[in-house]
PDB file of N, CA and C in Angstrom:
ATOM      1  N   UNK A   1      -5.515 -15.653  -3.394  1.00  0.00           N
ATOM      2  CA  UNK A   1      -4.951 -14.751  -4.373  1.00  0.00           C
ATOM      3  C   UNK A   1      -3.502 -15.139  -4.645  1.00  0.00           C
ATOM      4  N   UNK A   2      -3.462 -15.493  -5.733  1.00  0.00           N
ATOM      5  CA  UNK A   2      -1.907 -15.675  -6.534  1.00  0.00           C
ATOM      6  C   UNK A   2      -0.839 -14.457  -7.034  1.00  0.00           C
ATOM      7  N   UNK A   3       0.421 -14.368  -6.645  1.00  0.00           N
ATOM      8  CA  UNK A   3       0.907 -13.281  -7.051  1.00  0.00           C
ATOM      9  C   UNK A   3       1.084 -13.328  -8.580  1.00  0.00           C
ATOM     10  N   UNK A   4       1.543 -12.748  -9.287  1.00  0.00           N
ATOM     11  CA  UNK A   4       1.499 -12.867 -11.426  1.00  0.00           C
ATOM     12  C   UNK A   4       2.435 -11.530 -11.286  1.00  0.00           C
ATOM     13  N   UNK A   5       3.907 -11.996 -12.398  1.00  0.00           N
ATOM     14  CA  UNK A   5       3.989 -10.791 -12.854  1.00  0.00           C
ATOM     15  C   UNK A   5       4.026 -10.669 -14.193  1.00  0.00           C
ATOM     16  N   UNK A   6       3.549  -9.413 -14.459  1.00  0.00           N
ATOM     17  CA  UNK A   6       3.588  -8.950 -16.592  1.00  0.00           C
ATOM     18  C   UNK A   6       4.019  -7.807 -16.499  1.00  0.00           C
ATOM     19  N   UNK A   7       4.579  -7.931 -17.653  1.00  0.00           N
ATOM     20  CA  UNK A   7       5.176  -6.973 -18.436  1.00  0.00           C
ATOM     21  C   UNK A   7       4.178  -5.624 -18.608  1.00  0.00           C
ATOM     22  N   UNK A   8       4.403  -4.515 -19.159  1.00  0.00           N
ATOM     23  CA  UNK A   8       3.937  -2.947 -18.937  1.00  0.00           C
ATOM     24  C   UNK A   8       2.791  -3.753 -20.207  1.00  0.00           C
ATOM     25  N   UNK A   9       3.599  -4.567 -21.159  1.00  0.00           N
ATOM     26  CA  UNK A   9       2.804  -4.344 -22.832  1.00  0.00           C
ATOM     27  C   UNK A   9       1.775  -5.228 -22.380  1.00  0.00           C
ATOM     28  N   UNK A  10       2.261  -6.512 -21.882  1.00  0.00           N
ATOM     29  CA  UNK A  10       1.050  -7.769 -21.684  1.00  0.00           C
ATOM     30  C   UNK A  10      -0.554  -7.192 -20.547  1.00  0.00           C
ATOM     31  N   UNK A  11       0.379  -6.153 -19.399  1.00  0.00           N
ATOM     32  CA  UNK A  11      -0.564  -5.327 -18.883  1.00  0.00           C
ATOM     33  C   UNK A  11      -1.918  -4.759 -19.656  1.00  0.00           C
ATOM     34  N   UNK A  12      -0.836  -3.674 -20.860  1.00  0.00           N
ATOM     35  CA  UNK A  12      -1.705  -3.193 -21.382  1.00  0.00           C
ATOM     36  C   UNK A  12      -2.739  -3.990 -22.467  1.00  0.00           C
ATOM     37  N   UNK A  13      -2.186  -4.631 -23.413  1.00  0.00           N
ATOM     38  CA  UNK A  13      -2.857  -5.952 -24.320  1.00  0.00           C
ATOM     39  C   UNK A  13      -4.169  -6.480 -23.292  1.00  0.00           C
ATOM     40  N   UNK A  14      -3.980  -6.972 -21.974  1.00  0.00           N
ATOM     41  CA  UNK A  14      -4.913  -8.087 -21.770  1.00  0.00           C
ATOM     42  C   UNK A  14      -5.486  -7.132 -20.198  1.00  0.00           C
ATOM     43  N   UNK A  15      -5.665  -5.714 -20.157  1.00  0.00           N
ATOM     44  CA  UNK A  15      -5.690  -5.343 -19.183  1.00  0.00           C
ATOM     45  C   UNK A  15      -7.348  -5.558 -18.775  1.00  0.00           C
ATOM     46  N   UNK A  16      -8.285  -6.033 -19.335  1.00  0.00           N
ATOM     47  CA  UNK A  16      -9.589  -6.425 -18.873  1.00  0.00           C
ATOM     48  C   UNK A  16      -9.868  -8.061 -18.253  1.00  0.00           C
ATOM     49  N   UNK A  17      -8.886  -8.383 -19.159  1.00  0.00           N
ATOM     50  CA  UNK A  17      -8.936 -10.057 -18.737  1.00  0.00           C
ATOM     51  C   UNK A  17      -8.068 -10.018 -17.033  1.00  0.00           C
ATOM     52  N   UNK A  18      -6.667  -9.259 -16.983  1.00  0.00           N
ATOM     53  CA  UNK A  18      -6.318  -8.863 -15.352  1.00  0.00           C
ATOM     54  C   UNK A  18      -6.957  -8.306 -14.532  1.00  0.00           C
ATOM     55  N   UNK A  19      -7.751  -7.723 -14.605  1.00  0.00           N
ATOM     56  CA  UNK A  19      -8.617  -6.631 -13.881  1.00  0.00           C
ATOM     57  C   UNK A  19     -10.170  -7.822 -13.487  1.00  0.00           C
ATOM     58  N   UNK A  20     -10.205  -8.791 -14.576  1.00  0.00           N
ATOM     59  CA  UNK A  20     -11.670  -9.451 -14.642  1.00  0.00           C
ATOM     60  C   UNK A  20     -10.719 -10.256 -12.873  1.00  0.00           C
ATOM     61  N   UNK A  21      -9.704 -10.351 -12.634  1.00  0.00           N
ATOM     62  CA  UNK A  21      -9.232 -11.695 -11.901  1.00  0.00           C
ATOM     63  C   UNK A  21      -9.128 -11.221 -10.871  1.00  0.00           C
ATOM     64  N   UNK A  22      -8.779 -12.500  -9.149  1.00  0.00           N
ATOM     65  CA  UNK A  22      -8.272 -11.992  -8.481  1.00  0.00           C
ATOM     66  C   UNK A  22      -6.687 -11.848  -7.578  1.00  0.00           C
ATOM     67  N   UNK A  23      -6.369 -12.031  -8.885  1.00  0.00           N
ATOM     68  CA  UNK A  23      -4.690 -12.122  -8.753  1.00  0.00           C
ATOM     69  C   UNK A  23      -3.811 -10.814  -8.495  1.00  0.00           C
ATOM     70  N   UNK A  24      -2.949 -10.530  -7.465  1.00  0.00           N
ATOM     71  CA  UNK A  24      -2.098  -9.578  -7.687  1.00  0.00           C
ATOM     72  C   UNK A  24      -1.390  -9.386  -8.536  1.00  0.00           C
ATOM     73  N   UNK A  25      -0.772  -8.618  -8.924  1.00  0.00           N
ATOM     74  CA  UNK A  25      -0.419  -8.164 -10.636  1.00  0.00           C
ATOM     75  C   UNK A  25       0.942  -7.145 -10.004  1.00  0.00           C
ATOM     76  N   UNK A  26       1.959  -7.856 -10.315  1.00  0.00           N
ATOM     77  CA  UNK A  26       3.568  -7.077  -9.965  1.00  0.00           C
ATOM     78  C   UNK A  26       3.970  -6.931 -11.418  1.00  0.00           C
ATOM     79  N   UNK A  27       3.508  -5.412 -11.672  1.00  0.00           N
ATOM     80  CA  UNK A  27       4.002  -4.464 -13.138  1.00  0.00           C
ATOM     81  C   UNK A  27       5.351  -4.613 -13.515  1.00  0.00           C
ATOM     82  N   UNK A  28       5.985  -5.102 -14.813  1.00  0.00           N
ATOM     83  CA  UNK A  28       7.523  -4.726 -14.818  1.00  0.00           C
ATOM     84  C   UNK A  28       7.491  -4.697 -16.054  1.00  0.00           C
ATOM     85  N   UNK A  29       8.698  -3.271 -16.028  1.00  0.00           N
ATOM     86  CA  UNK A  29       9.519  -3.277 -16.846  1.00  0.00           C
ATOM     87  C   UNK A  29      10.568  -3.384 -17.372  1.00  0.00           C
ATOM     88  N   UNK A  30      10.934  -4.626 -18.412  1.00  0.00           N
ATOM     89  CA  UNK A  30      12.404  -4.675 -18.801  1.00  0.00           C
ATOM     90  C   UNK A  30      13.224  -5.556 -17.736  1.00  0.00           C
ATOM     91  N   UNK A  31      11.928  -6.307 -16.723  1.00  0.00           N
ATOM     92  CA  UNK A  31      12.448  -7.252 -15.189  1.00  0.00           C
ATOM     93  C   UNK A  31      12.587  -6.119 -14.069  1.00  0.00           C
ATOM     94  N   UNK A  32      12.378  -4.939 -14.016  1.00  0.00           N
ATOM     95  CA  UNK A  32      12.324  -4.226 -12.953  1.00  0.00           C
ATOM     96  C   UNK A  32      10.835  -4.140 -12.655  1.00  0.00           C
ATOM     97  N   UNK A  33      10.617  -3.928 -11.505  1.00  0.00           N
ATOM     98  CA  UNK A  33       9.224  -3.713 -10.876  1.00  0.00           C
ATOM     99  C   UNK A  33       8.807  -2.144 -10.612  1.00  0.00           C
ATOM    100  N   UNK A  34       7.546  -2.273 -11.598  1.00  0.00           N
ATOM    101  CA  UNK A  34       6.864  -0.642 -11.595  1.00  0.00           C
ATOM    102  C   UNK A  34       5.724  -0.060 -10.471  1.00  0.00           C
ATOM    103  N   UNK A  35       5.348  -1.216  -9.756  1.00  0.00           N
ATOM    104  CA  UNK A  35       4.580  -1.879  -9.590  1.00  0.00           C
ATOM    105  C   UNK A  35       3.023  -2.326  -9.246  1.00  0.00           C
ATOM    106  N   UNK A  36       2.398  -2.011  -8.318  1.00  0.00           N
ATOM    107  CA  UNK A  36       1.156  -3.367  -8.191  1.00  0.00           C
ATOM    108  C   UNK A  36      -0.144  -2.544  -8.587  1.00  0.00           C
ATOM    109  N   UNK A  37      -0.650  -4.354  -8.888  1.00  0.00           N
ATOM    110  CA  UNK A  37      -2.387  -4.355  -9.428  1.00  0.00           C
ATOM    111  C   UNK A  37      -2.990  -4.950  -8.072  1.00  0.00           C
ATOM    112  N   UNK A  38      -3.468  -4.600  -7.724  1.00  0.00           N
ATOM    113  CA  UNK A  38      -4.549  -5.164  -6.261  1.00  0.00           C
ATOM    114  C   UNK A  38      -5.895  -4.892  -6.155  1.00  0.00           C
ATOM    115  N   UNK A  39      -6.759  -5.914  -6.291  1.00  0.00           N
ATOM    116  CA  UNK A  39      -7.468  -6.332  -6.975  1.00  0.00           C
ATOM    117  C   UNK A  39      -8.396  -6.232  -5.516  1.00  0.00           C
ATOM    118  N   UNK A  40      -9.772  -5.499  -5.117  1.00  0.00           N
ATOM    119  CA  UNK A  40     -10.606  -5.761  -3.940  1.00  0.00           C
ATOM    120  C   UNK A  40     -11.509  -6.141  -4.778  1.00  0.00           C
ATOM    121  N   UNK A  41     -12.446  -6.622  -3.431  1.00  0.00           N
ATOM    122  CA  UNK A  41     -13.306  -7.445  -3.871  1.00  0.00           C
ATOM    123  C   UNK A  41     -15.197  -5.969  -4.150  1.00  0.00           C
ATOM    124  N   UNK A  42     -15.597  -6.532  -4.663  1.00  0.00           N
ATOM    125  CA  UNK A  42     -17.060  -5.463  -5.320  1.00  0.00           C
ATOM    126  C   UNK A  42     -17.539  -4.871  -3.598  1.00  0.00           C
ATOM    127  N   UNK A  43     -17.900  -3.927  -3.764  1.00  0.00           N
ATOM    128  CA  UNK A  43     -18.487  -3.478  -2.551  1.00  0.00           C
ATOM    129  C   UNK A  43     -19.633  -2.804  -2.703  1.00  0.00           C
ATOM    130  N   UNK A  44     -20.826  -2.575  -2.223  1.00  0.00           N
ATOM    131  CA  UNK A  44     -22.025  -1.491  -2.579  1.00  0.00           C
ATOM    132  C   UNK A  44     -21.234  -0.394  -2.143  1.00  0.00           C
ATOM    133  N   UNK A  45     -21.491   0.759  -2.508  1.00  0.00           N
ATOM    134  CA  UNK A  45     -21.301   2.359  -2.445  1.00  0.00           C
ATOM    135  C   UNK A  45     -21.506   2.444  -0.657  1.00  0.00           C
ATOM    136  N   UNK A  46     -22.443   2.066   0.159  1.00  0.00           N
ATOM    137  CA  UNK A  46     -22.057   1.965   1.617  1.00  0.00           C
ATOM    138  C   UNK A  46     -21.160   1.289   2.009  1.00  0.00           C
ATOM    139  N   UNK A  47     -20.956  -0.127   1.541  1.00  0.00           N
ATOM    140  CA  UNK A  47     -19.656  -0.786   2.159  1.00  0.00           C
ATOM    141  C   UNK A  47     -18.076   0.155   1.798  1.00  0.00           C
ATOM    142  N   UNK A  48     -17.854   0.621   0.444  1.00  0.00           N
ATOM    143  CA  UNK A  48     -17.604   1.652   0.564  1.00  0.00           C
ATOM    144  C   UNK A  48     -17.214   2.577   1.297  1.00  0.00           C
ATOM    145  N   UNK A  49     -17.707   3.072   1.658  1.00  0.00           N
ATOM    146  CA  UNK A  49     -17.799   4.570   2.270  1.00  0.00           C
ATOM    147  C   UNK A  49     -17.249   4.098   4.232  1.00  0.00           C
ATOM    148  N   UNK A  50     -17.744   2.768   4.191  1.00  0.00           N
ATOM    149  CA  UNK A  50     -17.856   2.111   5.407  1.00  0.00           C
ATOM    150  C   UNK A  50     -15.980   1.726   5.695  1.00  0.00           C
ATOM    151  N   UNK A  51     -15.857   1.010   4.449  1.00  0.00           N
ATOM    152  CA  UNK A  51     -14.411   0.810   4.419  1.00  0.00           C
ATOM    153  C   UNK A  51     -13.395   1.610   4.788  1.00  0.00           C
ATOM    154  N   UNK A  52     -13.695   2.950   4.044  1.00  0.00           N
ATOM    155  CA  UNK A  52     -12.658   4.216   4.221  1.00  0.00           C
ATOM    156  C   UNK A  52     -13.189   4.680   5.346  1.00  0.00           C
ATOM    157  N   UNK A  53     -13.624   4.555   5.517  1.00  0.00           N
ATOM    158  CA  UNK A  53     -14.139   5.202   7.179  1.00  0.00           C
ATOM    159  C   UNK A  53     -13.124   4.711   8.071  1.00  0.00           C
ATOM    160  N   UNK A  54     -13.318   3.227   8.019  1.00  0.00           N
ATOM    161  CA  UNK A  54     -12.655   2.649   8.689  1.00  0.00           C
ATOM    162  C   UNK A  54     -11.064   2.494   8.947  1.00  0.00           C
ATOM    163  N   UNK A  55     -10.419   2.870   7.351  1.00  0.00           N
ATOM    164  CA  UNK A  55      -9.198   2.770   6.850  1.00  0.00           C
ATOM    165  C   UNK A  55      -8.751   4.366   7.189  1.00  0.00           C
ATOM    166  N   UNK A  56      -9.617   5.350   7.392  1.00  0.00           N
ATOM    167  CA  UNK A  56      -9.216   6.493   7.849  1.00  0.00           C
ATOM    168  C   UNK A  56      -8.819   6.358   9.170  1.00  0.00           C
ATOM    169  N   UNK A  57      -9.804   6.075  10.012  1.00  0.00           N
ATOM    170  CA  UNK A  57      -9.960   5.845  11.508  1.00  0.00           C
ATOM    171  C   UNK A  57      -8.012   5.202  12.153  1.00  0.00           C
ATOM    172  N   UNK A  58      -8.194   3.839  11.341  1.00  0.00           N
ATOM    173  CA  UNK A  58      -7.001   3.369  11.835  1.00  0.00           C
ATOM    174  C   UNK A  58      -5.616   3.701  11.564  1.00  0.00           C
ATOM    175  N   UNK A  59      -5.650   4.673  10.561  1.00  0.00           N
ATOM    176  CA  UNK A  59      -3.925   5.796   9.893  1.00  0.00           C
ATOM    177  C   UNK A  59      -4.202   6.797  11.202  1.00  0.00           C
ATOM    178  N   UNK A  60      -5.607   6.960  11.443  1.00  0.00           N
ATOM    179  CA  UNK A  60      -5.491   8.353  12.580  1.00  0.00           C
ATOM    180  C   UNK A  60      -4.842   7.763  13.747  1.00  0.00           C
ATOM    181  N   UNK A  61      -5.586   6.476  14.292  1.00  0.00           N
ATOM    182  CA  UNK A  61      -5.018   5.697  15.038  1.00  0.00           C
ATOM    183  C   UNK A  61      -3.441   5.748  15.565  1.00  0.00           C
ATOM    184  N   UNK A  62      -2.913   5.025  14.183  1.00  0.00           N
ATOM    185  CA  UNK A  62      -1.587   4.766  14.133  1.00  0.00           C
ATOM    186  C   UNK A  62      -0.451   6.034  14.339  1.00  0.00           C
ATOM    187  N   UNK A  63      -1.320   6.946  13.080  1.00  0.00           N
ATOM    188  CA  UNK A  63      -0.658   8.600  13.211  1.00  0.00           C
ATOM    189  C   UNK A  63      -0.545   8.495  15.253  1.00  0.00           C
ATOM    190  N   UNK A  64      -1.495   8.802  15.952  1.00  0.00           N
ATOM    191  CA  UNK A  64      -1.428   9.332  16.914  1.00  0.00           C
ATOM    192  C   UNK A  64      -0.587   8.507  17.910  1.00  0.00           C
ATOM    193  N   UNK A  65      -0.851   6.760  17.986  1.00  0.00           N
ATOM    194  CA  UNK A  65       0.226   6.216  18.345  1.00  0.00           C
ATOM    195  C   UNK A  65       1.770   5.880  18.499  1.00  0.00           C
ATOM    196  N   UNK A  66       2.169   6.320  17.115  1.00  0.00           N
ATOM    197  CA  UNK A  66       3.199   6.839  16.595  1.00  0.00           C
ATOM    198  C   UNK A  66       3.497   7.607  16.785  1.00  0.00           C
ATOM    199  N   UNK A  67       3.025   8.732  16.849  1.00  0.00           N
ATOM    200  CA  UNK A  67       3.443  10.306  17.097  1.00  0.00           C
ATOM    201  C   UNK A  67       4.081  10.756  15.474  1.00  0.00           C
ATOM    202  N   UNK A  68       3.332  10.396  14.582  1.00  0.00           N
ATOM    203  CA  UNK A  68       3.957  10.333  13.430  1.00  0.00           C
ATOM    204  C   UNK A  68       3.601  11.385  12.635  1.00  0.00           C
ATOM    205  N   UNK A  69       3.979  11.889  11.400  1.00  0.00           N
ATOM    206  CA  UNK A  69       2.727  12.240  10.174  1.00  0.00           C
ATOM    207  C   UNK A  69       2.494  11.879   9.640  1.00  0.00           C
ATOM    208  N   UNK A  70       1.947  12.158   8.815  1.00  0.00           N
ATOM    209  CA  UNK A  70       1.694  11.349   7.446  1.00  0.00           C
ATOM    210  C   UNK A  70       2.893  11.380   6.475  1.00  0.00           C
ATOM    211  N   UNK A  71       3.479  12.497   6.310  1.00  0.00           N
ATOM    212  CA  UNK A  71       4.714  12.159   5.697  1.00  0.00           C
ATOM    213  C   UNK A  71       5.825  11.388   5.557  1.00  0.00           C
ATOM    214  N   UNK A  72       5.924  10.808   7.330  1.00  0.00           N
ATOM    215  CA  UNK A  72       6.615  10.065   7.867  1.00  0.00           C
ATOM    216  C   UNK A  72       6.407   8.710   7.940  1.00  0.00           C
ATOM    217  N   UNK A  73       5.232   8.655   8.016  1.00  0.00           N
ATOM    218  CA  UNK A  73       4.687   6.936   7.763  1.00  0.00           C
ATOM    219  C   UNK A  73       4.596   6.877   6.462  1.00  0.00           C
ATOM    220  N   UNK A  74       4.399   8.041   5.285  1.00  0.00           N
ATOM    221  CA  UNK A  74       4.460   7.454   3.769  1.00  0.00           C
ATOM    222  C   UNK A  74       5.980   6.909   3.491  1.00  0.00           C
ATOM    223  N   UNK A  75       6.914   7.930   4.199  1.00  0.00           N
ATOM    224  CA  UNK A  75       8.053   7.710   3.721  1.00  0.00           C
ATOM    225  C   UNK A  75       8.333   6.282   4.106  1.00  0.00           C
ATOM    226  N   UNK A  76       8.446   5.666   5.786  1.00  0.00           N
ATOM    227  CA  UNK A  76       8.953   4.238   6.284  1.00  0.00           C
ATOM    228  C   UNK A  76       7.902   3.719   5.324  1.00  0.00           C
ATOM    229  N   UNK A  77       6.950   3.749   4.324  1.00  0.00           N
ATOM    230  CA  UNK A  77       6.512   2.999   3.830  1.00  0.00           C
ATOM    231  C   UNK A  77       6.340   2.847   1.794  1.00  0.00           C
ATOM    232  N   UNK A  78       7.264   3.684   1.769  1.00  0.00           N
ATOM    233  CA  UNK A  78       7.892   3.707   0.410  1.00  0.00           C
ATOM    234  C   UNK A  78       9.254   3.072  -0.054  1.00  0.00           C
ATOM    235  N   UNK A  79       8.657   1.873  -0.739  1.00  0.00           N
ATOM    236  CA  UNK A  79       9.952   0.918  -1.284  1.00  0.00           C
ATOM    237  C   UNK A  79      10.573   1.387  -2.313  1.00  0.00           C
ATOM    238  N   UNK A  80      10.242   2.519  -2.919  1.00  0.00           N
ATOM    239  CA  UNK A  80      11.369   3.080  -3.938  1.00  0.00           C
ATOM    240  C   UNK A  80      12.700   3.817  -3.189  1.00  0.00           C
ATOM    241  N   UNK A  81      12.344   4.384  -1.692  1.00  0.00           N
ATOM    242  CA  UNK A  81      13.365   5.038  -1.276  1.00  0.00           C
ATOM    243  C   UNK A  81      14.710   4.061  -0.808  1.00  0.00           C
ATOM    244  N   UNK A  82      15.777   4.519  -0.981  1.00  0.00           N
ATOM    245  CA  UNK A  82      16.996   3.525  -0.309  1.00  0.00           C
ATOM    246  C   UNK A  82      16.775   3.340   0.875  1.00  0.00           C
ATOM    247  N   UNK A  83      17.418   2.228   1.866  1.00  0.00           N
ATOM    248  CA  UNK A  83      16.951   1.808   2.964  1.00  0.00           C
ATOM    249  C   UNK A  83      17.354   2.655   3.909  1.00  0.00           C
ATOM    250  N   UNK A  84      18.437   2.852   3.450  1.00  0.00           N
ATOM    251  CA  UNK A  84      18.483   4.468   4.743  1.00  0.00           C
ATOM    252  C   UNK A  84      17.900   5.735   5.290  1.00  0.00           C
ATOM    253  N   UNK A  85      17.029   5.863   3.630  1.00  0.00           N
ATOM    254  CA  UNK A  85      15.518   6.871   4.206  1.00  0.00           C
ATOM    255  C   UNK A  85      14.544   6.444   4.627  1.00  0.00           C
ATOM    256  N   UNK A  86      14.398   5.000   4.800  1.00  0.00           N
ATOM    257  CA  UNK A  86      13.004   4.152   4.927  1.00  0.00           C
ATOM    258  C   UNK A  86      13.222   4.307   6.321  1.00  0.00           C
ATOM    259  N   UNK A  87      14.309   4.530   7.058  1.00  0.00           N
ATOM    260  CA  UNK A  87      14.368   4.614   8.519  1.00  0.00           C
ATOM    261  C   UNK A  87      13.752   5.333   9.508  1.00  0.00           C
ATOM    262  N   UNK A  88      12.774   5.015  10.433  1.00  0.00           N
ATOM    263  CA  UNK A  88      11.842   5.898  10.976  1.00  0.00           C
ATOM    264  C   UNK A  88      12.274   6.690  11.513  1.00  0.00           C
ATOM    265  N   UNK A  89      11.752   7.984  12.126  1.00  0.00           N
ATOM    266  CA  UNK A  89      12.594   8.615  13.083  1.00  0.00           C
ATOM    267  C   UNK A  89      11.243   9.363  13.451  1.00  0.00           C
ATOM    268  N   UNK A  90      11.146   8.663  15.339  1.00  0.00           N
ATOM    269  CA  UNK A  90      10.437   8.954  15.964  1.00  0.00           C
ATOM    270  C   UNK A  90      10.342  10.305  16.510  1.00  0.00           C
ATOM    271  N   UNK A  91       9.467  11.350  16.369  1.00  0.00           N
ATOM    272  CA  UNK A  91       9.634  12.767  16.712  1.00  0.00           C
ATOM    273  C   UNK A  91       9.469  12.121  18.523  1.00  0.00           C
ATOM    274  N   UNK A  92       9.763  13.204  19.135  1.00  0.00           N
ATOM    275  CA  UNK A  92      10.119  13.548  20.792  1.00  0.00           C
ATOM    276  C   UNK A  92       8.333  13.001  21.448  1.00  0.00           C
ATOM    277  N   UNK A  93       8.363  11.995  22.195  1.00  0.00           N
ATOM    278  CA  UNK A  93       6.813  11.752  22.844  1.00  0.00           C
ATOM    279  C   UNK A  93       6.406  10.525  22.295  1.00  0.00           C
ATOM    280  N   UNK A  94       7.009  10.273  20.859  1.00  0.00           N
ATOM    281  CA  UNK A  94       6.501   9.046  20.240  1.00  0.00           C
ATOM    282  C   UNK A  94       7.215   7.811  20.582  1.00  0.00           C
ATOM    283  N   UNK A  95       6.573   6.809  20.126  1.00  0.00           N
ATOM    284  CA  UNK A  95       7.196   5.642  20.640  1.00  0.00           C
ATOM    285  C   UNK A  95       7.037   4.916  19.211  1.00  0.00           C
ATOM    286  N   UNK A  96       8.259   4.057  19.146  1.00  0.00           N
ATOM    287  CA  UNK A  96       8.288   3.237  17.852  1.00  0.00           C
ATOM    288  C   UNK A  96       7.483   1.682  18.724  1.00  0.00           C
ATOM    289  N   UNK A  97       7.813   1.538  19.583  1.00  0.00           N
ATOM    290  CA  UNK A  97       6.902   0.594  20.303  1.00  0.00           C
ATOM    291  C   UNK A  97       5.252   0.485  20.248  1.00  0.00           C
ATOM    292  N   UNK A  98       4.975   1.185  19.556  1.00  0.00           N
ATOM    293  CA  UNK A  98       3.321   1.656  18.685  1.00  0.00           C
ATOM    294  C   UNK A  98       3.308   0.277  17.271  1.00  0.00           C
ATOM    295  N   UNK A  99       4.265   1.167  16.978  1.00  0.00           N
ATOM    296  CA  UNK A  99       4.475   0.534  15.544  1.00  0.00           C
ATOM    297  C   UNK A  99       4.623  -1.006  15.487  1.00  0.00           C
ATOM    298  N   UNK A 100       5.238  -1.147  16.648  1.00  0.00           N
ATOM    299  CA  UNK A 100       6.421  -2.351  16.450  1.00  0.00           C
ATOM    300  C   UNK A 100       4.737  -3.309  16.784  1.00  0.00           C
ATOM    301  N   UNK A 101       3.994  -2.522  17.798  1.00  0.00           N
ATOM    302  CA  UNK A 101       2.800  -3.461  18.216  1.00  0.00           C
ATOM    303  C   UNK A 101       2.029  -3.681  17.278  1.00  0.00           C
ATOM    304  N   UNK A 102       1.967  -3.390  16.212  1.00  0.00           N
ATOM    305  CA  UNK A 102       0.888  -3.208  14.916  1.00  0.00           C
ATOM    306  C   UNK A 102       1.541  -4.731  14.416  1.00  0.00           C
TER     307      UNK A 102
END
């Protein structure tokens, strides 16, 4: 997979021909980044269901290793915020040594 970036308009113009591919797609506007197209691959409706299962399982995982919430791992994991809110802050019991092992 190749990274690509387009514009909001070229997005919209050729958005079947991006979507047909399997290229990541970094959205911008005006040279700022809006951003991403991420592209999985076809799954049957069980693989599916199998996936998020799985993708649930391991946030619970992490949540509990962490000692985290969900709020808290969205936030260390939101690149719009300045870097000074991206800063974790381990509640009392948790260990950032969870994280750091991931």
């Amino acid at each position: 997979m190749a990274l690509k970036h387009v514009g909001v308009r070229e997005m919209r113009s050729y958005l079947s021909r991006h979507i047909a591919g399997n290229d990541i797609i970094a959205i911008e506007r005006h040279g700022h980044l809006l951003g991403f197209y991420i592209p999985i691959r076809r799954a049957s409706e069980a693989e599916q269901e199998t996936l998020l299962r799985r993708a649930d399982e391991a946030f619970a995982r992490l949540r509990a290793e962490a000692g985290m919430s969900e709020d808290e791992i969205a936030a260390m994991l939101d690149l719009s915020l300045p870097d000074e809110q991206q800063d974790v802050i381990i509640p009392a019991g948790g260990s950032r040594d969870a994280l750091d092992a991931r």
